[in-house]
PDB file of N, CA and C in Angstrom:
ATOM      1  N   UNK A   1     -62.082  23.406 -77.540  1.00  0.00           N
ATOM      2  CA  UNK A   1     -61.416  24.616 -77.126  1.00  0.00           C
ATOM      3  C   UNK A   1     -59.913  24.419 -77.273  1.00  0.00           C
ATOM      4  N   UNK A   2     -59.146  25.372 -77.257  1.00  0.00           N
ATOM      5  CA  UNK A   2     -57.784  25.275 -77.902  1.00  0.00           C
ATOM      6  C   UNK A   2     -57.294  26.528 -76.770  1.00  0.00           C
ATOM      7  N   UNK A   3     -55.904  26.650 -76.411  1.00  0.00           N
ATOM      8  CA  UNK A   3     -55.184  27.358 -76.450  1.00  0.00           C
ATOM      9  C   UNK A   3     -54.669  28.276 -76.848  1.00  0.00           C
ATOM     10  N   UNK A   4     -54.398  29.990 -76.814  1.00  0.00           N
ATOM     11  CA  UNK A   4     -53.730  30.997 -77.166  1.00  0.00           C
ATOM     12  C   UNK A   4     -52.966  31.482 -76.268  1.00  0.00           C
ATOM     13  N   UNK A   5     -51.418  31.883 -77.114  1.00  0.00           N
ATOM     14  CA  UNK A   5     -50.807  32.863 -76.676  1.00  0.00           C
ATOM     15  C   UNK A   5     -51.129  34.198 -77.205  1.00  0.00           C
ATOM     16  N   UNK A   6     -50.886  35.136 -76.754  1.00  0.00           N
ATOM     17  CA  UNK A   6     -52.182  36.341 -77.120  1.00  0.00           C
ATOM     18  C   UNK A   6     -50.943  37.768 -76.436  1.00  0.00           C
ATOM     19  N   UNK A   7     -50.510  38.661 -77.181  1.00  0.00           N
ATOM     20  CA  UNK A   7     -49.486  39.344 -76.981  1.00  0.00           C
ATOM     21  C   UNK A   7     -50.738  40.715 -77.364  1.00  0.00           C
ATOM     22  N   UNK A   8     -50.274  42.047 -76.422  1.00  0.00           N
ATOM     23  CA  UNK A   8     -50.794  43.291 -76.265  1.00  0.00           C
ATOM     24  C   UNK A   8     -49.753  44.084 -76.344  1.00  0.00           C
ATOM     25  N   UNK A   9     -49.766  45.378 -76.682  1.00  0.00           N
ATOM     26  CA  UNK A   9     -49.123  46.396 -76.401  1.00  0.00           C
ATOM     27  C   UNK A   9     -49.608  47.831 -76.023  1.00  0.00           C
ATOM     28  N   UNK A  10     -49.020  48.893 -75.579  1.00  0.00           N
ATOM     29  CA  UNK A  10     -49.247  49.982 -75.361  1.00  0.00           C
ATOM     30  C   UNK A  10     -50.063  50.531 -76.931  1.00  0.00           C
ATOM     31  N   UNK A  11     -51.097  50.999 -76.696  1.00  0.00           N
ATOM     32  CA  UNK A  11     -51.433  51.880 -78.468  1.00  0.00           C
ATOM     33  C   UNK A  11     -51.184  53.006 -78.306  1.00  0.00           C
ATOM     34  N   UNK A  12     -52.008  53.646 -79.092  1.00  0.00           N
ATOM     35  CA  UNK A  12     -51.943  55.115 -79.613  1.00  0.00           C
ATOM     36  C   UNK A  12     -52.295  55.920 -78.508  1.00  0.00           C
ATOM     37  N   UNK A  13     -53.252  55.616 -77.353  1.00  0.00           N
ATOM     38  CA  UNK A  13     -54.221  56.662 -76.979  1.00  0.00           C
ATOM     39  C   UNK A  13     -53.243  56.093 -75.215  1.00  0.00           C
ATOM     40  N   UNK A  14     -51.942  55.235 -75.099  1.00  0.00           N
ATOM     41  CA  UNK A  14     -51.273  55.225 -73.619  1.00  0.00           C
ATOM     42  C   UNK A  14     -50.683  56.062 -73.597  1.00  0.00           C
ATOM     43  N   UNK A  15     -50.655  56.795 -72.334  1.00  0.00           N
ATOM     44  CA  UNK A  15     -49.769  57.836 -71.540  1.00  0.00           C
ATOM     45  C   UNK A  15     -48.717  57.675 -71.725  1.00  0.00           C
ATOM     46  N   UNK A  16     -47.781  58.368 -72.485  1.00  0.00           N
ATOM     47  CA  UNK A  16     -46.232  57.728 -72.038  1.00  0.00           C
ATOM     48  C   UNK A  16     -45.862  58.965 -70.900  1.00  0.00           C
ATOM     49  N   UNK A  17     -45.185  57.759 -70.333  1.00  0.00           N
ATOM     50  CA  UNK A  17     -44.426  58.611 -69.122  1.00  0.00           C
ATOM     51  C   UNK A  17     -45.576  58.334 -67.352  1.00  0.00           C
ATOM     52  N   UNK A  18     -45.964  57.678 -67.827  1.00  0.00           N
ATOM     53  CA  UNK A  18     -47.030  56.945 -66.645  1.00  0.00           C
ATOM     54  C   UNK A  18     -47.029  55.574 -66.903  1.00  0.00           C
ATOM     55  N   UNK A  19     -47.286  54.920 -65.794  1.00  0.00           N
ATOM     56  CA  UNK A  19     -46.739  53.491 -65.451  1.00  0.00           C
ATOM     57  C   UNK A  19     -48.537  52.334 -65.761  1.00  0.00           C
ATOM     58  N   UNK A  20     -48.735  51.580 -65.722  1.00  0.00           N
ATOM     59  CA  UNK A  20     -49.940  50.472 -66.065  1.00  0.00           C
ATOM     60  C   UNK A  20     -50.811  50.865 -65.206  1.00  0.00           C
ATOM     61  N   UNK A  21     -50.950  51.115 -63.686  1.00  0.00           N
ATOM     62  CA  UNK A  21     -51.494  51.520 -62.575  1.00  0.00           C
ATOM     63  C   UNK A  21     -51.785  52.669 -62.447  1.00  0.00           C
ATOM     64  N   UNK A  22     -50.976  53.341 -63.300  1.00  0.00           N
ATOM     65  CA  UNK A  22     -51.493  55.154 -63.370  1.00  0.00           C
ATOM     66  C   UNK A  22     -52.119  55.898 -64.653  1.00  0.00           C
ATOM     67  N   UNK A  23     -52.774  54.899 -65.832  1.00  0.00           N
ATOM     68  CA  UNK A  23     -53.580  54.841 -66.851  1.00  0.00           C
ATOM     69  C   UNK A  23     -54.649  55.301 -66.552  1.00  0.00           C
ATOM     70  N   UNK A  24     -55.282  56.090 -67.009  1.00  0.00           N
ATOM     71  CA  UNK A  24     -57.338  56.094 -67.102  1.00  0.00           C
ATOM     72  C   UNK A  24     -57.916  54.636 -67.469  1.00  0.00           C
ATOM     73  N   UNK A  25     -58.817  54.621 -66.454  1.00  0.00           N
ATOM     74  CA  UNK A  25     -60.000  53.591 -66.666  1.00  0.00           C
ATOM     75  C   UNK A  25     -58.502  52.195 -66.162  1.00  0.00           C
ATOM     76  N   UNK A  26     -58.023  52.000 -65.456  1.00  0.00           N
ATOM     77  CA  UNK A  26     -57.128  50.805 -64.938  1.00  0.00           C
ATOM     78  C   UNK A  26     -57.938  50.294 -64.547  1.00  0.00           C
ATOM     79  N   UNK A  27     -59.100  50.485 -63.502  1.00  0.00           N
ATOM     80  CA  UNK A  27     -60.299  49.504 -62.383  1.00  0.00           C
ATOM     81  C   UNK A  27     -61.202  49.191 -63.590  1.00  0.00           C
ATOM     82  N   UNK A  28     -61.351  50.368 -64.725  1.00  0.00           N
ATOM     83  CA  UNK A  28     -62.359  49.208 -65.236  1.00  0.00           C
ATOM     84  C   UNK A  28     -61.699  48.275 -66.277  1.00  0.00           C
ATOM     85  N   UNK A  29     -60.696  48.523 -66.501  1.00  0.00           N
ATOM     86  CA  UNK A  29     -59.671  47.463 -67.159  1.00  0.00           C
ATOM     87  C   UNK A  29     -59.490  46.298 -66.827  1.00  0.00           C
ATOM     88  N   UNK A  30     -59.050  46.466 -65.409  1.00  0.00           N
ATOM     89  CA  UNK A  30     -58.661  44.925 -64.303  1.00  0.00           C
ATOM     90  C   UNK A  30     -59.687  44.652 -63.888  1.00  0.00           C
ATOM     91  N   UNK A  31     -61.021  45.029 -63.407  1.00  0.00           N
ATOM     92  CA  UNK A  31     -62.355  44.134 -63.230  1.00  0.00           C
ATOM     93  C   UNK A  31     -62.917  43.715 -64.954  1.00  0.00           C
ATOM     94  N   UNK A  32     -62.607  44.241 -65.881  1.00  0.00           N
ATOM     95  CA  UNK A  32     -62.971  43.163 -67.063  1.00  0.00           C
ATOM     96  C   UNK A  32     -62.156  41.832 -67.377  1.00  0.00           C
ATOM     97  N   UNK A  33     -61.166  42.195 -67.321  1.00  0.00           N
ATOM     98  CA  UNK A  33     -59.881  41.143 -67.272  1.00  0.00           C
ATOM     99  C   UNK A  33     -60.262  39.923 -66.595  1.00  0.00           C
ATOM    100  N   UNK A  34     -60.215  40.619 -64.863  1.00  0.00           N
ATOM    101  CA  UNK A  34     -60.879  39.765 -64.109  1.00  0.00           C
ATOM    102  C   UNK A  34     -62.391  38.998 -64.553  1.00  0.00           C
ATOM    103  N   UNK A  35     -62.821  39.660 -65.102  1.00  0.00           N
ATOM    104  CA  UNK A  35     -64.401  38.360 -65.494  1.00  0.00           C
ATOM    105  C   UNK A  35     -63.876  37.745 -66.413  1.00  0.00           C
ATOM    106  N   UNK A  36     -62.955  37.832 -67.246  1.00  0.00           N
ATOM    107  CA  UNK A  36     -62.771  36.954 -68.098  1.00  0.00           C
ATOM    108  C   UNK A  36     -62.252  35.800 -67.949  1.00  0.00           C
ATOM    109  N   UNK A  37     -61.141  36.212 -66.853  1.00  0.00           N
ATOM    110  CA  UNK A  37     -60.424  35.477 -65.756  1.00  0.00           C
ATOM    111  C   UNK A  37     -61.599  33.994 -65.281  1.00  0.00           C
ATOM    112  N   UNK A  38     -62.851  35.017 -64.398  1.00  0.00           N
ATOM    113  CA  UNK A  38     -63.518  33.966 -63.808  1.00  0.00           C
ATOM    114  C   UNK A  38     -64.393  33.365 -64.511  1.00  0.00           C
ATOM    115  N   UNK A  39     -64.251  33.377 -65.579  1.00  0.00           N
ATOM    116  CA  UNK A  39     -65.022  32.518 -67.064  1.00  0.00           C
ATOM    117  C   UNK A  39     -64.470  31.602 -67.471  1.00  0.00           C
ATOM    118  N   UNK A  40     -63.117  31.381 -67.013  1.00  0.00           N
ATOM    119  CA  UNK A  40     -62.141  30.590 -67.553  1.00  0.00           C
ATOM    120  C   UNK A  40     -61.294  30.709 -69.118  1.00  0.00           C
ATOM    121  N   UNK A  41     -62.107  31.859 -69.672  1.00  0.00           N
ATOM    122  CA  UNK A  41     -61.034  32.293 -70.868  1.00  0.00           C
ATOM    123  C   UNK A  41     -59.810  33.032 -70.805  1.00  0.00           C
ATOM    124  N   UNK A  42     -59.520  33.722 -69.752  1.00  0.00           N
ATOM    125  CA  UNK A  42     -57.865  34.225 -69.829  1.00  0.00           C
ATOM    126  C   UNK A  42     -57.638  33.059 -68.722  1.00  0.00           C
ATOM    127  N   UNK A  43     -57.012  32.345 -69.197  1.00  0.00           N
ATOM    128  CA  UNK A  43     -56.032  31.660 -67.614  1.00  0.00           C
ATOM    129  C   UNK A  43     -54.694  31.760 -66.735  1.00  0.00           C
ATOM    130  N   UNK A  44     -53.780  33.079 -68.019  1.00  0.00           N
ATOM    131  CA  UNK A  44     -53.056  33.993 -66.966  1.00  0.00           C
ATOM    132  C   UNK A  44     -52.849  34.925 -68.112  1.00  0.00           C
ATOM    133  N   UNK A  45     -52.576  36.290 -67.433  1.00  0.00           N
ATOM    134  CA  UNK A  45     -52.280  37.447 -68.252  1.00  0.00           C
ATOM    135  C   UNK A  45     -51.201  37.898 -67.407  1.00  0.00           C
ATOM    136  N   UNK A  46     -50.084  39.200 -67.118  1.00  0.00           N
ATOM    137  CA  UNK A  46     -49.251  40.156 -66.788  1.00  0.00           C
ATOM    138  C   UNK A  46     -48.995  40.514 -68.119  1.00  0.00           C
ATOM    139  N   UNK A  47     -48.011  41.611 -66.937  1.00  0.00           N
ATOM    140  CA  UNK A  47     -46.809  42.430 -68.273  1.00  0.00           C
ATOM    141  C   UNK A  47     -46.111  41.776 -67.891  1.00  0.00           C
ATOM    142  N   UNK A  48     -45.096  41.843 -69.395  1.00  0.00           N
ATOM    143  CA  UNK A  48     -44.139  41.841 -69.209  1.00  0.00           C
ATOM    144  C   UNK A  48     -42.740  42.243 -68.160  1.00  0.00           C
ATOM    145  N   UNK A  49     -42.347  41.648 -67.899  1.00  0.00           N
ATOM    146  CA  UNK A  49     -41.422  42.431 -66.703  1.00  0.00           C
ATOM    147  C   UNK A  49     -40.593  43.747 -66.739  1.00  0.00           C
ATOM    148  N   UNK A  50     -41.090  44.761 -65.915  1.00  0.00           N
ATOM    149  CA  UNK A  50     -40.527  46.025 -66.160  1.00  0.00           C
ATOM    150  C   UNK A  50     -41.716  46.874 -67.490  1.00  0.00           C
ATOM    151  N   UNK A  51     -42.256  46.198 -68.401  1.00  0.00           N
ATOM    152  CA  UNK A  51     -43.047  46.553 -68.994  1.00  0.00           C
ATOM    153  C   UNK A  51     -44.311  47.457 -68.603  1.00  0.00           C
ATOM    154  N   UNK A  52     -44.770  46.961 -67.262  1.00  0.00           N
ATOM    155  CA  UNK A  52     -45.419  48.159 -66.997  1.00  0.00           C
ATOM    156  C   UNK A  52     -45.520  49.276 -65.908  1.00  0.00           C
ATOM    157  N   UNK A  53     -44.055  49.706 -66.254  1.00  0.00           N
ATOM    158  CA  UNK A  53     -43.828  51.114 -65.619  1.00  0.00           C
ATOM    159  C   UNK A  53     -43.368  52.053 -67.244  1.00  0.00           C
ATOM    160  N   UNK A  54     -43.931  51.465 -67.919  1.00  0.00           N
ATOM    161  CA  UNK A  54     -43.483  52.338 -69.008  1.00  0.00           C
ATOM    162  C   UNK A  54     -44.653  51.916 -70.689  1.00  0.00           C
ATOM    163  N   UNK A  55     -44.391  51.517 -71.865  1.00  0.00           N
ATOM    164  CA  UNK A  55     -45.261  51.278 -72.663  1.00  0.00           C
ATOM    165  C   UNK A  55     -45.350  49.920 -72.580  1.00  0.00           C
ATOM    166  N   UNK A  56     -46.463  49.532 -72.069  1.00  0.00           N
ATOM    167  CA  UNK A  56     -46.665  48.179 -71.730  1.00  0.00           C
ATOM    168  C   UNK A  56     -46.411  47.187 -72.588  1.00  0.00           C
ATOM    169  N   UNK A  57     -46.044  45.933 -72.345  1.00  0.00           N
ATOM    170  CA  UNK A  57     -46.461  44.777 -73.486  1.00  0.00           C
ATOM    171  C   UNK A  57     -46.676  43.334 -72.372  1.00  0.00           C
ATOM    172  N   UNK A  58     -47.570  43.109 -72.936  1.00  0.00           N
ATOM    173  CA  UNK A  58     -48.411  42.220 -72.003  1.00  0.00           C
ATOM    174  C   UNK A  58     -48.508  40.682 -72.892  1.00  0.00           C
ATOM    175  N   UNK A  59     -48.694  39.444 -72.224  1.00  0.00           N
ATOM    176  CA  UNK A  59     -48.709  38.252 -72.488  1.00  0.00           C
ATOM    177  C   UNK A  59     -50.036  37.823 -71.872  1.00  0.00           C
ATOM    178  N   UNK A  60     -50.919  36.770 -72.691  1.00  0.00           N
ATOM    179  CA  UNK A  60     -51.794  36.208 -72.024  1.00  0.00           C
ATOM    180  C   UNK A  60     -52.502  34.819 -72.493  1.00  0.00           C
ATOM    181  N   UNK A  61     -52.544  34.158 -71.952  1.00  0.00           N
ATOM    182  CA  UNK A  61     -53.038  32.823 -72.397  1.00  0.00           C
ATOM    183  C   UNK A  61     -54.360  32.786 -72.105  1.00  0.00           C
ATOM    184  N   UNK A  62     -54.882  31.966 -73.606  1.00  0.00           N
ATOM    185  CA  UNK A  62     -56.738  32.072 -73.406  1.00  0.00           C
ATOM    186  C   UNK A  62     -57.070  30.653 -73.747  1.00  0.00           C
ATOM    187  N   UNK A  63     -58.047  30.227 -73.639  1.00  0.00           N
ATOM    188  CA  UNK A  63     -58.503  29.172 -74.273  1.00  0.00           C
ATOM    189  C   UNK A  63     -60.310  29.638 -74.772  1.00  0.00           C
ATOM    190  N   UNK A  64     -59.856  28.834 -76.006  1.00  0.00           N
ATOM    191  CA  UNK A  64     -61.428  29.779 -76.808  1.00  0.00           C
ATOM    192  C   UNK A  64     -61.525  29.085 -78.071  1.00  0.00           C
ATOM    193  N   UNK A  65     -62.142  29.361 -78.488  1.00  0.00           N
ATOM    194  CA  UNK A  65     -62.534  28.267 -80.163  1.00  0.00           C
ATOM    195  C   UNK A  65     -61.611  28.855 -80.939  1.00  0.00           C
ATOM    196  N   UNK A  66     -61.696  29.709 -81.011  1.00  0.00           N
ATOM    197  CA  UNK A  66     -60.683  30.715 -82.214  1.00  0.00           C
ATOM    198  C   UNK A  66     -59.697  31.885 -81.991  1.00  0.00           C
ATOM    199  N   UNK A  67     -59.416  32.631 -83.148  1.00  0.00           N
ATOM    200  CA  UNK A  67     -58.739  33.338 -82.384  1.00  0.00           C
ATOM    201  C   UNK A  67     -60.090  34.763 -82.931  1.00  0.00           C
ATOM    202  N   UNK A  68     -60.733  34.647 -83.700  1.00  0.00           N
ATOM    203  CA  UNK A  68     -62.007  35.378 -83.754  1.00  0.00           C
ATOM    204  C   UNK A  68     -62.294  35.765 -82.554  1.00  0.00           C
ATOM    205  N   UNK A  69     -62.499  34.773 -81.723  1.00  0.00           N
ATOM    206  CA  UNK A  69     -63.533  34.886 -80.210  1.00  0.00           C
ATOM    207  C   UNK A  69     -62.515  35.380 -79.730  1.00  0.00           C
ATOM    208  N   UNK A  70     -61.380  35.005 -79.233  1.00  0.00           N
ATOM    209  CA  UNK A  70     -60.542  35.997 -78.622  1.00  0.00           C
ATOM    210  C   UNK A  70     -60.354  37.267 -79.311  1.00  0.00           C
ATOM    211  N   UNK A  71     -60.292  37.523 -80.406  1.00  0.00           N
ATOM    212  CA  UNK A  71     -60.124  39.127 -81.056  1.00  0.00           C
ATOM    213  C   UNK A  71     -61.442  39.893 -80.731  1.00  0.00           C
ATOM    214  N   UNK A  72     -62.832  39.281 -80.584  1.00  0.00           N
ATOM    215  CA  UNK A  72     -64.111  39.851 -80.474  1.00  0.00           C
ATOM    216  C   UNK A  72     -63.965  40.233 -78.756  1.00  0.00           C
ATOM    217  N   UNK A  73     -63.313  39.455 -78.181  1.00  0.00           N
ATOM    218  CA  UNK A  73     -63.898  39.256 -76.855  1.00  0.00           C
ATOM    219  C   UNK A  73     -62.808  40.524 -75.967  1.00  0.00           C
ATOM    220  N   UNK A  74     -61.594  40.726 -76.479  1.00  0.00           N
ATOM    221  CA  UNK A  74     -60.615  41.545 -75.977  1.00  0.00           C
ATOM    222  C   UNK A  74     -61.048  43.117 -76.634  1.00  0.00           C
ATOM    223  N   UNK A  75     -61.611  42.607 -77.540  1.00  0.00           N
ATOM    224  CA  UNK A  75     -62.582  44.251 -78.550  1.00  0.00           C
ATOM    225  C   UNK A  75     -62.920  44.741 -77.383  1.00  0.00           C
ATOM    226  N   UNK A  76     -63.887  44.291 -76.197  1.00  0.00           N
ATOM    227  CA  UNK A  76     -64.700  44.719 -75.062  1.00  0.00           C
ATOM    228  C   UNK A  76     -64.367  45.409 -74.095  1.00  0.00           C
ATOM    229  N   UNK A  77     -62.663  44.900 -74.143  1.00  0.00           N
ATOM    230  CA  UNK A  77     -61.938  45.536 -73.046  1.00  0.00           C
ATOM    231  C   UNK A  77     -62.306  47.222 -73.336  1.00  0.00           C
ATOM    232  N   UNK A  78     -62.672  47.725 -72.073  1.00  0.00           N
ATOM    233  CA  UNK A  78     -62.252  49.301 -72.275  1.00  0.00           C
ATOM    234  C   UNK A  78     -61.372  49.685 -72.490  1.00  0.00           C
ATOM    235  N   UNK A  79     -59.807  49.325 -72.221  1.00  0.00           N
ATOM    236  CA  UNK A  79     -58.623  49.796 -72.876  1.00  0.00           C
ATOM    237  C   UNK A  79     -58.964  49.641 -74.289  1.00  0.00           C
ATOM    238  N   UNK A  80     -59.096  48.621 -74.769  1.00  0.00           N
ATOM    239  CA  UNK A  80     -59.220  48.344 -76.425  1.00  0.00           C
ATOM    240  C   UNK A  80     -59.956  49.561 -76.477  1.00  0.00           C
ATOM    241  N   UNK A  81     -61.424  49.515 -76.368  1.00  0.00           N
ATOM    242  CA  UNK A  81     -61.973  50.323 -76.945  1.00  0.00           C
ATOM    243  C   UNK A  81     -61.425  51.900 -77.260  1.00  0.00           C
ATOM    244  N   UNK A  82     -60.592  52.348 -76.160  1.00  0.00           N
ATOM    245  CA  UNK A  82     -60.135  53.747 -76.043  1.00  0.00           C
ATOM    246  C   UNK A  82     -58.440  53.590 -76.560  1.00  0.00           C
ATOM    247  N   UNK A  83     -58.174  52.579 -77.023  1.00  0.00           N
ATOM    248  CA  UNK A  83     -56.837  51.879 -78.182  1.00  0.00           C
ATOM    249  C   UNK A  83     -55.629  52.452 -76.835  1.00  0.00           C
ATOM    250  N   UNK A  84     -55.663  52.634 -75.771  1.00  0.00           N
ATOM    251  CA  UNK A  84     -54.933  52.268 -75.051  1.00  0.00           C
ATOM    252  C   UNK A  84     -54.188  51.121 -75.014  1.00  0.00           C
ATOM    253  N   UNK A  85     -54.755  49.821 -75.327  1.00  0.00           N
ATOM    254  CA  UNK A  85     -53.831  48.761 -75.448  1.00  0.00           C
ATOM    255  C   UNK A  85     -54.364  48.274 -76.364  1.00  0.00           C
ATOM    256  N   UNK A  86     -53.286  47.491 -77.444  1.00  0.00           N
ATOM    257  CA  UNK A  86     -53.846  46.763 -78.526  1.00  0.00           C
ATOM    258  C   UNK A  86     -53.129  45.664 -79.002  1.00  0.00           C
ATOM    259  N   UNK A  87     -54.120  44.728 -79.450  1.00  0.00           N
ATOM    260  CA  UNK A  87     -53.874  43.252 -79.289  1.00  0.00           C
ATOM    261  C   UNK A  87     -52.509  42.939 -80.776  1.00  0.00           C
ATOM    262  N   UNK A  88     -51.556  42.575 -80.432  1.00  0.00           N
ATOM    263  CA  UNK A  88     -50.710  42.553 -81.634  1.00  0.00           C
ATOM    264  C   UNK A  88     -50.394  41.234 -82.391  1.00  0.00           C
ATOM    265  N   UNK A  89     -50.822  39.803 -81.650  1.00  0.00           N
ATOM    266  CA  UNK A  89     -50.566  38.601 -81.932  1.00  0.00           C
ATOM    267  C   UNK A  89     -51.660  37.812 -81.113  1.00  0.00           C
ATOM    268  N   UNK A  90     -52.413  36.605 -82.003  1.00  0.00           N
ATOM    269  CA  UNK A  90     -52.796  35.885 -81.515  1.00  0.00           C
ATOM    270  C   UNK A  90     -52.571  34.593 -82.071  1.00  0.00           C
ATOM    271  N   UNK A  91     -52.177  33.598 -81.134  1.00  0.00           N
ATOM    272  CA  UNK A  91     -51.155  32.485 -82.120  1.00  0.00           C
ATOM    273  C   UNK A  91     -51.746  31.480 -81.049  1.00  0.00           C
ATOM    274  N   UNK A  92     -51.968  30.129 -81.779  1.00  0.00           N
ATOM    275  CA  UNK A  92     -52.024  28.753 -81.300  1.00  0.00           C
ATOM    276  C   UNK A  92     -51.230  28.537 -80.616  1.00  0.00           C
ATOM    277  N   UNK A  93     -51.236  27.818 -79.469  1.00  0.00           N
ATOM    278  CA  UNK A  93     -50.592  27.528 -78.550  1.00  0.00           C
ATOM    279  C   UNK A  93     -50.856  25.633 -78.230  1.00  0.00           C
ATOM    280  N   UNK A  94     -49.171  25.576 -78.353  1.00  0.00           N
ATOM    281  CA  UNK A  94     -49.440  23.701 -78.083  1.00  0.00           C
ATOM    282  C   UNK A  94     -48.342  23.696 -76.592  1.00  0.00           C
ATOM    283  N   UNK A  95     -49.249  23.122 -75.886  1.00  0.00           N
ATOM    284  CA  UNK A  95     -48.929  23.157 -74.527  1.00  0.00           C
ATOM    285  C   UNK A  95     -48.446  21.674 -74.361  1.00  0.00           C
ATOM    286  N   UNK A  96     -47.148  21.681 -74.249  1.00  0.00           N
ATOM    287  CA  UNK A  96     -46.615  20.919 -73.952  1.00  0.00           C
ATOM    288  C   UNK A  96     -45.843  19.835 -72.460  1.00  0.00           C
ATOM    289  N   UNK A  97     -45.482  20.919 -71.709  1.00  0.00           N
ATOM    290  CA  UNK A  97     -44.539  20.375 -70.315  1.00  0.00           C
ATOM    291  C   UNK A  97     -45.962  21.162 -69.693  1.00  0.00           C
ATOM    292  N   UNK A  98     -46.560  20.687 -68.557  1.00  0.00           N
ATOM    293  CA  UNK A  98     -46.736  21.279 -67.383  1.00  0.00           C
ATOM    294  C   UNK A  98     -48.399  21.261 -67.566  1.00  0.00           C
ATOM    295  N   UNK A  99     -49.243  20.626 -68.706  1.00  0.00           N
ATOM    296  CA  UNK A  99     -50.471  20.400 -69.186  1.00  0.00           C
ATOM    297  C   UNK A  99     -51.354  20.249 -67.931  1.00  0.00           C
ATOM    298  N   UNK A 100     -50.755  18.891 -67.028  1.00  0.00           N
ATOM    299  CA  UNK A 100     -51.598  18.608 -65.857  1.00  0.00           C
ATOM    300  C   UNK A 100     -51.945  19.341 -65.191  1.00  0.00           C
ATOM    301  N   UNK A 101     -51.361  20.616 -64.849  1.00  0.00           N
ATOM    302  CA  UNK A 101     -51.466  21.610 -63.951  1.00  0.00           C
ATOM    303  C   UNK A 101     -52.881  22.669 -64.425  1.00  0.00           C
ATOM    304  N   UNK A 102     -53.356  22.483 -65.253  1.00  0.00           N
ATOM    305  CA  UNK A 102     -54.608  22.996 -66.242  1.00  0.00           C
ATOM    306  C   UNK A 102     -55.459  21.808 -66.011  1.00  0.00           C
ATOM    307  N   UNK A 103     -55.049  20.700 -66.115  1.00  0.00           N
ATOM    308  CA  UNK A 103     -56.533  19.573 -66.517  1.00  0.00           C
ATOM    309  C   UNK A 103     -56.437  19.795 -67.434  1.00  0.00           C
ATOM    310  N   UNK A 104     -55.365  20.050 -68.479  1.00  0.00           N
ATOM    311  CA  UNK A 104     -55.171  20.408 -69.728  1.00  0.00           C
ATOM    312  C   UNK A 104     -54.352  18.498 -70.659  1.00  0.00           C
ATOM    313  N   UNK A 105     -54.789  18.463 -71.671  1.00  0.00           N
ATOM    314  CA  UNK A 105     -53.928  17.150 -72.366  1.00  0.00           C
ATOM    315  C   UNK A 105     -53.083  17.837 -72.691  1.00  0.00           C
ATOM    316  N   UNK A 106     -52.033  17.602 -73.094  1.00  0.00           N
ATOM    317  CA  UNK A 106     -50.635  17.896 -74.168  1.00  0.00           C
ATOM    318  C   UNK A 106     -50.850  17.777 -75.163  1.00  0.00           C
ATOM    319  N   UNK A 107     -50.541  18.373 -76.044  1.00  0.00           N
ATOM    320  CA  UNK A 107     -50.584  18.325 -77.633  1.00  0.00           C
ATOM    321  C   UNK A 107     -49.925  17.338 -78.475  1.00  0.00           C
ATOM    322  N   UNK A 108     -50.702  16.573 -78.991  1.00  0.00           N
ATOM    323  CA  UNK A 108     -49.857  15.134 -79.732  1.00  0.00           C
ATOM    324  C   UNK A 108     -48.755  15.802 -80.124  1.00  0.00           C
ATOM    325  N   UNK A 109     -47.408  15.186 -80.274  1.00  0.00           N
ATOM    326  CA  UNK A 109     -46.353  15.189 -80.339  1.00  0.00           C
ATOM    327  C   UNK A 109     -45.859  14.473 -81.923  1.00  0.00           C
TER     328      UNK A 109
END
């Protein structure tokens, strides 16, 4: 398993002019999130700061074989599905300072 940094944004089908919390389908958004959460494949997500009172852009770290499985697995989200939010980057991540705090190794150097 490997590491991702994993970047979202507002799509086509977000409200502008309504804030992350005042979206359609938010509960079933944040209870999917959340299982993914307690699966151990997202190990932290937010917005960006200030980002969501307006067109969101969101950060999230996964760990997963690929970035396939993460592109298949964020497909599920109901936001995705209704392109409310959409996934714009998924990039390897070498975790360097702060590894222990995961039970995570560091990335040879």
């Amino acid at each position: 398993m490997s590491l991702f940094a994993v970047t979202r944004e507002a799509g086509p089908s977000w409200i502008d002019g309504k804030g992350a919390f005042e979206q359609p389908a938010v509960n079933d958004h944040a209870a999917y999130m959340n299982s993914l959460a307690d699966e151990g494949f997202v190990l932290f997500a937010g917005p960006l700061s200030g980002s969501e009172h307006d067109r969101i852009r969101v950060l999230l770290i996964a760990e997963a074989a690929s970035e396939a499985d993460i592109r298949r697995r964020l497909a599920d989200d109901p936001w995705a599905r209704t392109q409310r939010v959409v996934t714009t980057s998924v990039e390897p991540w070498n975790l360097l300072v702060g590894a222990e705090h995961l039970g995570a190794q560091p990335a040879a150097q």
